[in-house]
C-alpha atoms as a PDB file:
ATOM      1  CA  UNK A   1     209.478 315.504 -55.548  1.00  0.00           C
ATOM      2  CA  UNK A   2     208.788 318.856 -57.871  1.00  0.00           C
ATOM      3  CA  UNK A   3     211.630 320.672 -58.687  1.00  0.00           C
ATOM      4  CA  UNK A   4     212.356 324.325 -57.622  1.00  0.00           C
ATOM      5  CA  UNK A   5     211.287 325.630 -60.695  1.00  0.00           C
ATOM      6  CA  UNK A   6     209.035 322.554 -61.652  1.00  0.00           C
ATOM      7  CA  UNK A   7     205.729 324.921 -62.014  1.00  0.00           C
ATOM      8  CA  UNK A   8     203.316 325.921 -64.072  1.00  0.00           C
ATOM      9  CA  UNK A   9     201.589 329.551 -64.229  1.00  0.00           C
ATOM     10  CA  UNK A  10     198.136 330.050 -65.095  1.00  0.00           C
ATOM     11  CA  UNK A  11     196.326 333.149 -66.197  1.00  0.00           C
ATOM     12  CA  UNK A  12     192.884 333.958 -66.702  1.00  0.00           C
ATOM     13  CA  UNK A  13     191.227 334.790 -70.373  1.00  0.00           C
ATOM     14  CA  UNK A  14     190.329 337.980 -68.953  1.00  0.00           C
ATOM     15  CA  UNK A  15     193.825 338.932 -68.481  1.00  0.00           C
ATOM     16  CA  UNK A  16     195.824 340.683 -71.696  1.00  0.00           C
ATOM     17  CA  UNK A  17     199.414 340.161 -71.966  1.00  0.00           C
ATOM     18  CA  UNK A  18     202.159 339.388 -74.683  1.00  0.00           C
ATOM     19  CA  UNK A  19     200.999 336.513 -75.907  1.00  0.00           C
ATOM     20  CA  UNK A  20     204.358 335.297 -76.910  1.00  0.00           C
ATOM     21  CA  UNK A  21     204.369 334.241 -73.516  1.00  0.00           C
ATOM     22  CA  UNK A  22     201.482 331.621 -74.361  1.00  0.00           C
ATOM     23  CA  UNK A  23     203.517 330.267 -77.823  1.00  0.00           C
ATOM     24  CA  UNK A  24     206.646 329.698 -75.648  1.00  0.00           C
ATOM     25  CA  UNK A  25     204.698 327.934 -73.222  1.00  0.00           C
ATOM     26  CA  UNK A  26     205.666 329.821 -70.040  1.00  0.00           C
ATOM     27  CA  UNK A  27     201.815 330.970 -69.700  1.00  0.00           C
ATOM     28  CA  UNK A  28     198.603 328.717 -70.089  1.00  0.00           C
ATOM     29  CA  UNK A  29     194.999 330.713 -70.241  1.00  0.00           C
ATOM     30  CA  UNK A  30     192.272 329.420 -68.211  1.00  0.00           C
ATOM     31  CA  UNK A  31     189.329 329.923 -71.196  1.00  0.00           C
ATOM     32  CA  UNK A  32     186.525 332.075 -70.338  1.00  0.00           C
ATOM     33  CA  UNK A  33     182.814 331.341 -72.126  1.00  0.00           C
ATOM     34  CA  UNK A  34     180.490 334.230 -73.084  1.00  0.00           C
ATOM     35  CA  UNK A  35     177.215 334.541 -75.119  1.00  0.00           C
ATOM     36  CA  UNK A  36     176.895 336.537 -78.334  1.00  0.00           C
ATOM     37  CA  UNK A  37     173.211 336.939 -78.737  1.00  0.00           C
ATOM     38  CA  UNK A  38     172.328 333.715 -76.824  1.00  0.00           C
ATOM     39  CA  UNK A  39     175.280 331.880 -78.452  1.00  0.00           C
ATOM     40  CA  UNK A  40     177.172 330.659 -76.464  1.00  0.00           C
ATOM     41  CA  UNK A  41     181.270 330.553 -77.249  1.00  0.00           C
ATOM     42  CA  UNK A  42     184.603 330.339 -75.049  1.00  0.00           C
ATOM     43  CA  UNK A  43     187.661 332.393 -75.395  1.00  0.00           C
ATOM     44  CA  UNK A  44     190.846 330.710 -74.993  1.00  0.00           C
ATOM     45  CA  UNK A  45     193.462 333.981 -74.961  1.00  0.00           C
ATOM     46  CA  UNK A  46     194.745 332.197 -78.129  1.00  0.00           C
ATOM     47  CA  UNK A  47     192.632 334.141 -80.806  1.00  0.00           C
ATOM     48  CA  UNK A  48     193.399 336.258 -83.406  1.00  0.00           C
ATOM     49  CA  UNK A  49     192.869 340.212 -82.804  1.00  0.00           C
ATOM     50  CA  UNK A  50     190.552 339.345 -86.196  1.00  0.00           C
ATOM     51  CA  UNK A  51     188.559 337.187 -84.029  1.00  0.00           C
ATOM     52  CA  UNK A  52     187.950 339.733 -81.099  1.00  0.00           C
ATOM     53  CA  UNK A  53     187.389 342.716 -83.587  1.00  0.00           C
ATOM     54  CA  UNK A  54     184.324 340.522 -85.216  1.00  0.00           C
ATOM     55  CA  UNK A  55     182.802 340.446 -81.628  1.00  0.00           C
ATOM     56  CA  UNK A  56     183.059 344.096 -80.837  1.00  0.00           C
ATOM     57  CA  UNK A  57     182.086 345.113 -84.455  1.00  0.00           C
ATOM     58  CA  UNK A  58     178.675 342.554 -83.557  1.00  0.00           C
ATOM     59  CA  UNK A  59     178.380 345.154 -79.957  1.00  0.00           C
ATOM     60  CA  UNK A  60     178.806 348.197 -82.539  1.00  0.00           C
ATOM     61  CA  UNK A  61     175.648 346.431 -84.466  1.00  0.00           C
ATOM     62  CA  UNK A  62     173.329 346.241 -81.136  1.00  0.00           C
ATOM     63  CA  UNK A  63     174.245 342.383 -80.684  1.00  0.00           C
ATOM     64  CA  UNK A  64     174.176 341.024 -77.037  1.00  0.00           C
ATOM     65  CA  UNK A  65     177.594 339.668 -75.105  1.00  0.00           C
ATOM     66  CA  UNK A  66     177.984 338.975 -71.501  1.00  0.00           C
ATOM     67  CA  UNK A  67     180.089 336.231 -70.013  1.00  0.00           C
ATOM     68  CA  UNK A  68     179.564 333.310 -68.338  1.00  0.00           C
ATOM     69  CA  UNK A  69     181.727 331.096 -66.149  1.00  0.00           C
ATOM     70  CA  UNK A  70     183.300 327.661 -66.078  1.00  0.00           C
ATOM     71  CA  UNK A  71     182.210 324.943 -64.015  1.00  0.00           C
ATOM     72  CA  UNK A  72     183.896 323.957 -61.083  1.00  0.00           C
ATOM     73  CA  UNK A  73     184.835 320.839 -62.328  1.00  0.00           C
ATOM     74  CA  UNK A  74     186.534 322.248 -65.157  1.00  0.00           C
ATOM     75  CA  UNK A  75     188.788 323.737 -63.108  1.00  0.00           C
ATOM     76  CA  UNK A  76     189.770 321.252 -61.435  1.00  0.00           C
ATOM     77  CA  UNK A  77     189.955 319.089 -64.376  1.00  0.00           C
ATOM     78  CA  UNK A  78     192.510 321.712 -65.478  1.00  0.00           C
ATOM     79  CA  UNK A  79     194.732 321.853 -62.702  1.00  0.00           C
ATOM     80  CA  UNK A  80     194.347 317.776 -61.831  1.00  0.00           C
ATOM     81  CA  UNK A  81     196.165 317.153 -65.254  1.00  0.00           C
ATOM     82  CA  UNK A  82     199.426 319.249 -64.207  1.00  0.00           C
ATOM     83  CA  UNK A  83     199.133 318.513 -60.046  1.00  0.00           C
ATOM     84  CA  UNK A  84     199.268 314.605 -61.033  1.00  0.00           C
ATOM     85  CA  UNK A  85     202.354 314.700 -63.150  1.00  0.00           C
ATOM     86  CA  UNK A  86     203.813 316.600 -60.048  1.00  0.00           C
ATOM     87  CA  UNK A  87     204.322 320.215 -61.365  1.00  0.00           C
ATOM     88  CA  UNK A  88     203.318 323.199 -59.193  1.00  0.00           C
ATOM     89  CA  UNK A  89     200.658 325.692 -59.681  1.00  0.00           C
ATOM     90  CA  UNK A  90     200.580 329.540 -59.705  1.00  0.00           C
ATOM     91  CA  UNK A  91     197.256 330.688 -61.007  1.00  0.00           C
ATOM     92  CA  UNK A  92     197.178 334.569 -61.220  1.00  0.00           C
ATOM     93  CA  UNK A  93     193.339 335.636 -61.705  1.00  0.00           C
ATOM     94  CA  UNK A  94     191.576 338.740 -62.403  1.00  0.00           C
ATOM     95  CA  UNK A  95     190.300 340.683 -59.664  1.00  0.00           C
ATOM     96  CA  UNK A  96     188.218 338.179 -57.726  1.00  0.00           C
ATOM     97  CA  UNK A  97     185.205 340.981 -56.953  1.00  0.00           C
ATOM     98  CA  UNK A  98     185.017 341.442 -60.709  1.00  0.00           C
ATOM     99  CA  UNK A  99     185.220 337.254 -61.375  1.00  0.00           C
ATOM    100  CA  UNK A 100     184.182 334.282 -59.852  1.00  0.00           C
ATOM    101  CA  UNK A 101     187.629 332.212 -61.379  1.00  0.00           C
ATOM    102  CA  UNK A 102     189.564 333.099 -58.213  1.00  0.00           C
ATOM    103  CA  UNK A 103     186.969 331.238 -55.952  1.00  0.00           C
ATOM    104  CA  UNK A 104     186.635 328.381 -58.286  1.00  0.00           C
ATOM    105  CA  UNK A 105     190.713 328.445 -58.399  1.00  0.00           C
ATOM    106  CA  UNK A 106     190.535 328.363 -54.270  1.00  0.00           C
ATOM    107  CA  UNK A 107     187.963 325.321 -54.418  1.00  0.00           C
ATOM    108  CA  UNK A 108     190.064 323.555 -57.018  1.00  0.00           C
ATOM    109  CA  UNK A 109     193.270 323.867 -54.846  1.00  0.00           C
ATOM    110  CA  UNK A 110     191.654 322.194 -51.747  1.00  0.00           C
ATOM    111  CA  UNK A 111     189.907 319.466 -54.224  1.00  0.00           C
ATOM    112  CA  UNK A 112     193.791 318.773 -55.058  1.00  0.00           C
ATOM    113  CA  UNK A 113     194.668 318.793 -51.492  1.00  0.00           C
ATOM    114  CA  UNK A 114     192.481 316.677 -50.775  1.00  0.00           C
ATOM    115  CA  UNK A 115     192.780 313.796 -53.311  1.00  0.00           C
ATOM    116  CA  UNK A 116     196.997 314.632 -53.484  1.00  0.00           C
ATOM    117  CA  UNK A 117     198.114 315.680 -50.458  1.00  0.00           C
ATOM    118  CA  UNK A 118     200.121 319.048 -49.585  1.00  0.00           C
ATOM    119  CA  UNK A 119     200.342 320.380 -53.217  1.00  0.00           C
ATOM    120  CA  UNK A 120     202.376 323.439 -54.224  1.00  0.00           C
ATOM    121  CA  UNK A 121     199.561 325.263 -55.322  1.00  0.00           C
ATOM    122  CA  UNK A 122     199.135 328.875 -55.335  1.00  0.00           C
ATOM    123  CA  UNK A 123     196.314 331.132 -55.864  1.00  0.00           C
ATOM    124  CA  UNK A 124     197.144 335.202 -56.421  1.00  0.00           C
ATOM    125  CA  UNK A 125     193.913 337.563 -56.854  1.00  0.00           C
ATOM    126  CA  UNK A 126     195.629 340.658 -58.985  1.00  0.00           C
ATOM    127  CA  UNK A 127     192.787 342.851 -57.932  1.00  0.00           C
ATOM    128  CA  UNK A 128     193.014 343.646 -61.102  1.00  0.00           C
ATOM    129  CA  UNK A 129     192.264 342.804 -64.687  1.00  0.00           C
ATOM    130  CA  UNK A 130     193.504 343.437 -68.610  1.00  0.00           C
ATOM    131  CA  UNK A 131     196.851 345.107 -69.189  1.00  0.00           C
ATOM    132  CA  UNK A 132     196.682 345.074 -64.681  1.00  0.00           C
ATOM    133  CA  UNK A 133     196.999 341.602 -64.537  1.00  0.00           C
ATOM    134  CA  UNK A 134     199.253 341.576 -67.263  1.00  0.00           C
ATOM    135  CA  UNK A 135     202.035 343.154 -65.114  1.00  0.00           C
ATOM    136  CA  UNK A 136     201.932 340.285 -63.181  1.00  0.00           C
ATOM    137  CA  UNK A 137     202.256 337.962 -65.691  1.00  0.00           C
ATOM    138  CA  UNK A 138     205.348 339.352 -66.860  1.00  0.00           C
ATOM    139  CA  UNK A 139     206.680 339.701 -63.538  1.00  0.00           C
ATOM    140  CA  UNK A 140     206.202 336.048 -62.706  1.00  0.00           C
ATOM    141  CA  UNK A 141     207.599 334.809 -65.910  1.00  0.00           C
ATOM    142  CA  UNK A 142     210.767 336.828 -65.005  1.00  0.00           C
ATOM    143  CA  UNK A 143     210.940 335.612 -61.552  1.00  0.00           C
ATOM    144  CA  UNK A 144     210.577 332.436 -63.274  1.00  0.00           C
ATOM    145  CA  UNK A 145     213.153 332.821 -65.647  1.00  0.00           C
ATOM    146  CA  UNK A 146     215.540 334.076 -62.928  1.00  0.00           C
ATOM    147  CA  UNK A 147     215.150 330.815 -60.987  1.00  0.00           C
ATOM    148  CA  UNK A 148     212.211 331.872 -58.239  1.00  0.00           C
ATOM    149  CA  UNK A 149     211.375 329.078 -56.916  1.00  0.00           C
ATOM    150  CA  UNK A 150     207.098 328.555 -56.908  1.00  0.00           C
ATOM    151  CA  UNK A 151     206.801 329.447 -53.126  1.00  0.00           C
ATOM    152  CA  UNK A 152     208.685 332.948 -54.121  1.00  0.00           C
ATOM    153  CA  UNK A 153     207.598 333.775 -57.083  1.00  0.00           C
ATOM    154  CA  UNK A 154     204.329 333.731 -55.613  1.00  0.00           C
ATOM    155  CA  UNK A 155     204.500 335.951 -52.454  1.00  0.00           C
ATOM    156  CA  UNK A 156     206.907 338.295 -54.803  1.00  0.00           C
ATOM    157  CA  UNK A 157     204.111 339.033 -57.211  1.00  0.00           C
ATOM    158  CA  UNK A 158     201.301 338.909 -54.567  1.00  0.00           C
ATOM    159  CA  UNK A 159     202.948 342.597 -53.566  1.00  0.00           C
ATOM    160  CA  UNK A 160     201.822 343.982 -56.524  1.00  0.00           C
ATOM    161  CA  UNK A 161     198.153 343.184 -55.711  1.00  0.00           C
ATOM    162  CA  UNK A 162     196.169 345.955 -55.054  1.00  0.00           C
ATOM    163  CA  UNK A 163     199.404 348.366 -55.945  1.00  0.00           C
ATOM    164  CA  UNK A 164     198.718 348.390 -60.437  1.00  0.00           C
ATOM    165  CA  UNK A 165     196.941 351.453 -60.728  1.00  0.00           C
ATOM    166  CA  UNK A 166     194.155 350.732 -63.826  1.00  0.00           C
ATOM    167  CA  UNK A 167     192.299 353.748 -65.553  1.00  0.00           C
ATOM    168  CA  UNK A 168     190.062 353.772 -68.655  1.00  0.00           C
ATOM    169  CA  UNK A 169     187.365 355.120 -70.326  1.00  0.00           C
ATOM    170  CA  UNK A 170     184.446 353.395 -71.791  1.00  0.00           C
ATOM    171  CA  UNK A 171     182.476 354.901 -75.182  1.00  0.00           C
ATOM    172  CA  UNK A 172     178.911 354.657 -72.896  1.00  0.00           C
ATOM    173  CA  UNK A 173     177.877 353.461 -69.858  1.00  0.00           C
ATOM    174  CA  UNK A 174     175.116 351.414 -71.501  1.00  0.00           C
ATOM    175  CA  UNK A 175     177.546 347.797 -71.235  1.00  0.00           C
ATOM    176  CA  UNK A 176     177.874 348.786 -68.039  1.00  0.00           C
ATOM    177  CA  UNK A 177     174.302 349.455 -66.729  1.00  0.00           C
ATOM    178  CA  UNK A 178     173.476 346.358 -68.489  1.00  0.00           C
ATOM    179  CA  UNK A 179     175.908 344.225 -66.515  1.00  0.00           C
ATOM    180  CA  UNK A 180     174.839 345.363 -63.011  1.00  0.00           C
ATOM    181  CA  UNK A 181     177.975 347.996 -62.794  1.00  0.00           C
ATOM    182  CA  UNK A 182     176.292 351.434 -63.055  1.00  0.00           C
ATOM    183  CA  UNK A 183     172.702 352.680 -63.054  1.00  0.00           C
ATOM    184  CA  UNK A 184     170.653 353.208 -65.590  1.00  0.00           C
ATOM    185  CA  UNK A 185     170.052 356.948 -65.057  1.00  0.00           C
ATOM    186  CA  UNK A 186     173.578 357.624 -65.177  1.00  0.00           C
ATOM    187  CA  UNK A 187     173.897 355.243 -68.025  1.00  0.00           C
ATOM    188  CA  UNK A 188     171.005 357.690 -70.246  1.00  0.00           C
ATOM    189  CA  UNK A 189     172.406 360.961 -69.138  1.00  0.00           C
ATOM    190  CA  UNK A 190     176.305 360.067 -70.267  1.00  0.00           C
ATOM    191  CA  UNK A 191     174.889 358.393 -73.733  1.00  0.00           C
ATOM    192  CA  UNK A 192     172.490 361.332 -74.649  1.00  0.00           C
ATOM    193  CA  UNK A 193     175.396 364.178 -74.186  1.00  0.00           C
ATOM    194  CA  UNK A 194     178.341 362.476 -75.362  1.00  0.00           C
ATOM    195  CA  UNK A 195     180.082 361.892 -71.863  1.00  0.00           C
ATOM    196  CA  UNK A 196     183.241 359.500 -71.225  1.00  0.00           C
ATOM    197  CA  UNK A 197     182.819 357.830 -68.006  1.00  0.00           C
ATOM    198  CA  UNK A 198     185.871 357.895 -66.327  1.00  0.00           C
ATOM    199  CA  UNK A 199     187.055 354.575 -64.121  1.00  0.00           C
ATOM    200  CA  UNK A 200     188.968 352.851 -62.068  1.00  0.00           C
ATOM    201  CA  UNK A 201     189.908 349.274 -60.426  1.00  0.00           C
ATOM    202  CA  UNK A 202     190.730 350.772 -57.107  1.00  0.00           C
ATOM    203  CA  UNK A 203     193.452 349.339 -54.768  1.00  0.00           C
ATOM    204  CA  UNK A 204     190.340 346.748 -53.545  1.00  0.00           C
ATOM    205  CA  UNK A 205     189.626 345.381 -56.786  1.00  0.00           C
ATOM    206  CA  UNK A 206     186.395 347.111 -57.431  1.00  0.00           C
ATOM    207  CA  UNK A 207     185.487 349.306 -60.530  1.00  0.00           C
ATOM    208  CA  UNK A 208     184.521 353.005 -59.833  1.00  0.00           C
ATOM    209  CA  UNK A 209     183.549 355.875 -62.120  1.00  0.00           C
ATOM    210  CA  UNK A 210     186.216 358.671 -60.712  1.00  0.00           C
ATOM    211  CA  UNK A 211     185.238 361.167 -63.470  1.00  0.00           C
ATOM    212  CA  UNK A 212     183.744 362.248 -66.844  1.00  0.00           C
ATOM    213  CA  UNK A 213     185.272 363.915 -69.878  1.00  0.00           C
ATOM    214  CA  UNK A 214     183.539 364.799 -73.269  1.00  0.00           C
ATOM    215  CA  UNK A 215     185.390 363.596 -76.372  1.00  0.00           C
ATOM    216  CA  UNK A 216     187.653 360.793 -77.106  1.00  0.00           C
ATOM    217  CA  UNK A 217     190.916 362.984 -77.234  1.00  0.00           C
ATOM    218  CA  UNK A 218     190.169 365.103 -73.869  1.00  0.00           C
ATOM    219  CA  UNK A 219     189.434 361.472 -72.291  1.00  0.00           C
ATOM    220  CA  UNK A 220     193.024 359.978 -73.514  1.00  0.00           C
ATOM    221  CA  UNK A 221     194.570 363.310 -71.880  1.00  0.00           C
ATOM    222  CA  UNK A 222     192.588 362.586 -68.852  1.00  0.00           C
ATOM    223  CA  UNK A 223     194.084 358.889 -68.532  1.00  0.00           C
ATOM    224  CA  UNK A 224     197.062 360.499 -69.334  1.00  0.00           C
ATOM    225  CA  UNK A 225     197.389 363.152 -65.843  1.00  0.00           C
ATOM    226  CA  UNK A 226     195.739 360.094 -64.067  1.00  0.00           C
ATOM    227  CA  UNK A 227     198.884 358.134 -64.996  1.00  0.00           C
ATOM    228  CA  UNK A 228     201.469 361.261 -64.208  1.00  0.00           C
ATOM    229  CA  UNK A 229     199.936 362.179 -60.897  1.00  0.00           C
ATOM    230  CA  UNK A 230     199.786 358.799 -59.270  1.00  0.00           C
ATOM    231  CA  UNK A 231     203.431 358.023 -60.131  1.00  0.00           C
ATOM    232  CA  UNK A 232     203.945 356.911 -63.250  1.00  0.00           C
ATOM    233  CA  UNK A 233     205.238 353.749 -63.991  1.00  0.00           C
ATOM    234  CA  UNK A 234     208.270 352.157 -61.309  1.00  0.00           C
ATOM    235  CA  UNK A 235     211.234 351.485 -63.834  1.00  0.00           C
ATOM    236  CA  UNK A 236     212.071 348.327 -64.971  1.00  0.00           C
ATOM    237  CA  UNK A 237     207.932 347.637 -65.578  1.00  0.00           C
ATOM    238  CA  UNK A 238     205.897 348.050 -68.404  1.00  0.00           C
ATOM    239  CA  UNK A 239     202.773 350.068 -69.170  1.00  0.00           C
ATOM    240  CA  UNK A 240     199.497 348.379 -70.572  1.00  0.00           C
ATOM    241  CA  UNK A 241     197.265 350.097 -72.842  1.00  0.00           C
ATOM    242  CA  UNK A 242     194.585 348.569 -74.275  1.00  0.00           C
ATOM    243  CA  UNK A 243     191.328 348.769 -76.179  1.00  0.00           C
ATOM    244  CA  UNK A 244     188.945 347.325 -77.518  1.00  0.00           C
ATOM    245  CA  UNK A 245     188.709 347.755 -81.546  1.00  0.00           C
ATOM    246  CA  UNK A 246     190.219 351.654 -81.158  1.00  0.00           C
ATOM    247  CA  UNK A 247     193.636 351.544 -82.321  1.00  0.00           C
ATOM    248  CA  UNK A 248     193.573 355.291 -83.378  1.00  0.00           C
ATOM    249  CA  UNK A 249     193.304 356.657 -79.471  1.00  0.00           C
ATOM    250  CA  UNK A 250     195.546 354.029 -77.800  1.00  0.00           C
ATOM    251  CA  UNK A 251     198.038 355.063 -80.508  1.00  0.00           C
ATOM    252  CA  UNK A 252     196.817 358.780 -79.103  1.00  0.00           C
ATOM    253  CA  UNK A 253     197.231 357.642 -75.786  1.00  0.00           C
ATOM    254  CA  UNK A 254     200.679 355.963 -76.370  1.00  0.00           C
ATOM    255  CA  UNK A 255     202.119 359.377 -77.688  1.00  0.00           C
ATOM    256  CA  UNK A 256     200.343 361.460 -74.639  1.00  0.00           C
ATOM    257  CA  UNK A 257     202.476 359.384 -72.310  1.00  0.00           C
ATOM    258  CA  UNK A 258     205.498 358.859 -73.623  1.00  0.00           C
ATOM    259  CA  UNK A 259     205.786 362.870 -74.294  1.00  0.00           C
ATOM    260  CA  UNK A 260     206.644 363.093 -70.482  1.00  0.00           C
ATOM    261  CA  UNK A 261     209.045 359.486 -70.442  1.00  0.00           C
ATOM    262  CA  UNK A 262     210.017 358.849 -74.097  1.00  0.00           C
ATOM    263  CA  UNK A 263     212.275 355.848 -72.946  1.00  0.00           C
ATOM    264  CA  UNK A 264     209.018 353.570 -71.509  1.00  0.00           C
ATOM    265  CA  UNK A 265     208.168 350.420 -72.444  1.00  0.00           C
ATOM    266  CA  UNK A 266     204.504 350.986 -73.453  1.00  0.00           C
ATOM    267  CA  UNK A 267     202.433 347.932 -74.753  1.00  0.00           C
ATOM    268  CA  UNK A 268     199.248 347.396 -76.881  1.00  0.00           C
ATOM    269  CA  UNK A 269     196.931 345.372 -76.612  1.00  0.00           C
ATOM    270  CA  UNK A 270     194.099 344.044 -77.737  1.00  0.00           C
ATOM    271  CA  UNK A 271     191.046 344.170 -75.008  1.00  0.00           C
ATOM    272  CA  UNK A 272     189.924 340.543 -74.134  1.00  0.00           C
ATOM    273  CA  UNK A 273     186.012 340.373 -75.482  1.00  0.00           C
ATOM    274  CA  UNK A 274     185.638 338.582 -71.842  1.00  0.00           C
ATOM    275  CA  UNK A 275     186.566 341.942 -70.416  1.00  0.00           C
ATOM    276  CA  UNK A 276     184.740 343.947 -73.481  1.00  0.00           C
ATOM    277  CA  UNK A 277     181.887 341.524 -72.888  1.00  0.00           C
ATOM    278  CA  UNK A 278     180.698 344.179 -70.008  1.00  0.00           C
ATOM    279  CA  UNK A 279     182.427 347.350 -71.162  1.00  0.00           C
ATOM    280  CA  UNK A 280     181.597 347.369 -75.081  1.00  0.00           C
ATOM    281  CA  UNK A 281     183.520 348.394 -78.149  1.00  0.00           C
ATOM    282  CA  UNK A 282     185.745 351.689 -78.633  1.00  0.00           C
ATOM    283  CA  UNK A 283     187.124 351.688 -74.747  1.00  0.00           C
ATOM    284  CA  UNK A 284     190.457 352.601 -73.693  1.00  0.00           C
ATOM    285  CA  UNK A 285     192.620 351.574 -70.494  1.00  0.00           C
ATOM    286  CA  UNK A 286     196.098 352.593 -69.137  1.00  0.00           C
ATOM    287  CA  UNK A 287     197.721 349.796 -66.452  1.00  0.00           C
ATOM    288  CA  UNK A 288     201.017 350.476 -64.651  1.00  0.00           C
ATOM    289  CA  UNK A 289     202.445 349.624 -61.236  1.00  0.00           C
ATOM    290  CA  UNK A 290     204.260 352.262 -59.514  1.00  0.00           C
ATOM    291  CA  UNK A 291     205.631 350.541 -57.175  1.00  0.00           C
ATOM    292  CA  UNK A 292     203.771 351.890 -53.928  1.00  0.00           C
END
C-alpha cells in the first residue's frame, strides 16, 4: 500500500526550475531529444548552462535545432520503473498544445492501469512552459514537503493551470516561422526592421504574438507593464525570468521589476534549448502566477 506521501513528481525537460530541486531528488526530468543540424541529441534538465549556451551560440551561427519527441514506450518505461516499486506519480508537463509529452504521459498512465491496477497516477497539463511550469514545480515540492498527500497535491496545483501569466520576447520571428508558429511574412517584415515580437501563452495554453516593440531595452519595459497590469505576482510565489544566452537584459528585466516590489523573489534562469529549440537565441520571458 503507497504511503501518503510515497510519490514521485515528474517534470518535463522543457520546464526551467531550480535545479536544486533535481540534486535533492524531489524532481526527476522527463529528457527531451532535439536535432542540431540533423544530429540528433537529448536533454536531460541536468546540463550545465555551458552546455545550453554552446547550442544557442550554434543558432547565432545559422545551425539548425528543432525538437523531437520520445517514444511512447519510453514513457512508459519511465513511469513502469517507479509504479512497480509502488510509489505514486505526479507528472507536471508543459502546455500540452505546445507538446505532445502530456498525451504520451495520459497513454502511459492507462498502460499502468492496465498491467497494475488502480495506480495513483496523476497527469497535470501547466498550460504552460519554462519559468510557467516552473511555478508549479515549486508549488508541488512545497505541498510535498508540507505533507500533501499525492491525490492533493495534485488537484492543489492543477488550479494554477491556465492562471501563470507567461510573456516574452523573441530576437526574430524567423525560429518561429520555421517551426509552424508564425508566418513567414510576418517573420521577414519583424527581421528586416528590427521588431521584437511580443508573446504570450494565453490562459489556453497557446502562444500568441500580443505586440511588437523595437529594441531590446523598450521590449524588457514592455514585459515589464505586462507583468504590473495583470497583477503582479500573488505573494508567497516566485517570478521566473528567463533567457536564452542574454544575461545582460534579464538582469535589465530583473531591475525593471523589482523597482515597483523590491522585496520579490525573482529567479533566473537559463532557457531550456528544448524550449529555445523553436524560439532561438537572445529571447527573454517573465512567468508569475497572480493568483486569479
Amino acid at each position: 500500500m503507497m504511503l501518503n506521501n510515497n510519490y514521485k513528481i515528474f517534470v518535463d525537460a522543457g520546464a526551467d526550475f531550480d535545479k536544486n530541486f533535481i540534486e535533492s531528488g524531489e524532481v526527476e526530468v522527463i529528457p527531451m531529444g532535439y536535432t542540431l543540424n540533423g544530429k540528433v541529441f537529448e536533454w536531460t534538465g541536468t546540463e550545465t548552462d555551458s552546455a545550453a549556451k554552446k547550442i544557442y551560440d550554434s543558432q547565432r551561427n545559422g545551425e539548425l535545432t528543432e525538437t523531437i519527441s520520445l517514444k511512447q514506450e519510453d514513457y512508459n518505461q519511465k513511469f513502469e520503473n517507479i509504479v512497480r516499486h509502488g510509489l505514486g506519480v505526479l507528472y507536471i508537463s508543459i502546455s500540452s498544445v505546445l507538446s505532445q509529452s502530456n498525451h504520451y504521459a495520459k497513454e502511459a498512465k492507462r498502460a499502468m492501469m492496465s498491467k497494475y491496477g488502480n495506480v495513483p497516477f496523476y497527469v497535470v497539463d501547466s498550460m504552460s512552459a519554462t519559468g510557467g511550469t516552473g511555478i508549479m514545480i515549486e508549488r508541488a515540492v512545497s505541498n510535498k514537503q508540507r505533507g500533501y498527500s499525492l491525490e492533493q497535491n495534485a488537484k492543489d496545483i492543477s488550479k494554477l493551470s491556465g492562471h501563470i501569466k507567461s510573456w516574452f520576447y523573441v530576437n526574430d520571428l524567423e525560429y518561429l516561422r520555421r517551426n509552424g508558429k508564425t508566418s513567414a511574412s510576418k517573420s521577414f517584415f519583424g527581421t528586416l526592421l528590427g521588431v521584437k515580437p511580443i508573446l504570450e501563452i494565453s490562459s489556453d495554453g497557446q502562444l500568441r504574438q500580443i505586440n511588437k516593440s523595437f529594441g531590446t531595452k523598450r521590449a524588457c519595459e514592455v514585459l515589464r507593464d505586462l507583468y504590473l497590469n495583470n497583477g503582479g505576482a500573488m505573494d508567497g510565489t516566485s517570478v521566473y525570468i528567463t533567457h536564452s544566452d542574454d544575461p545582460q537584459n534579464a538582469v535589465l528585466l530583473r531591475e525593471l521589476v523589482r523597482k515597483e516590489n523590491p522585496s520579490l523573489n525573482i529567479k533566473i534562469q537559463l532557457l531550456s534549448p528544448i524550449i529555445g529549440a523553436h524560439t532561438g537565441p537572445n529571447v527573454i520571458t517573465i512567468h508569475h502566477y497572480n493568483g486569479a
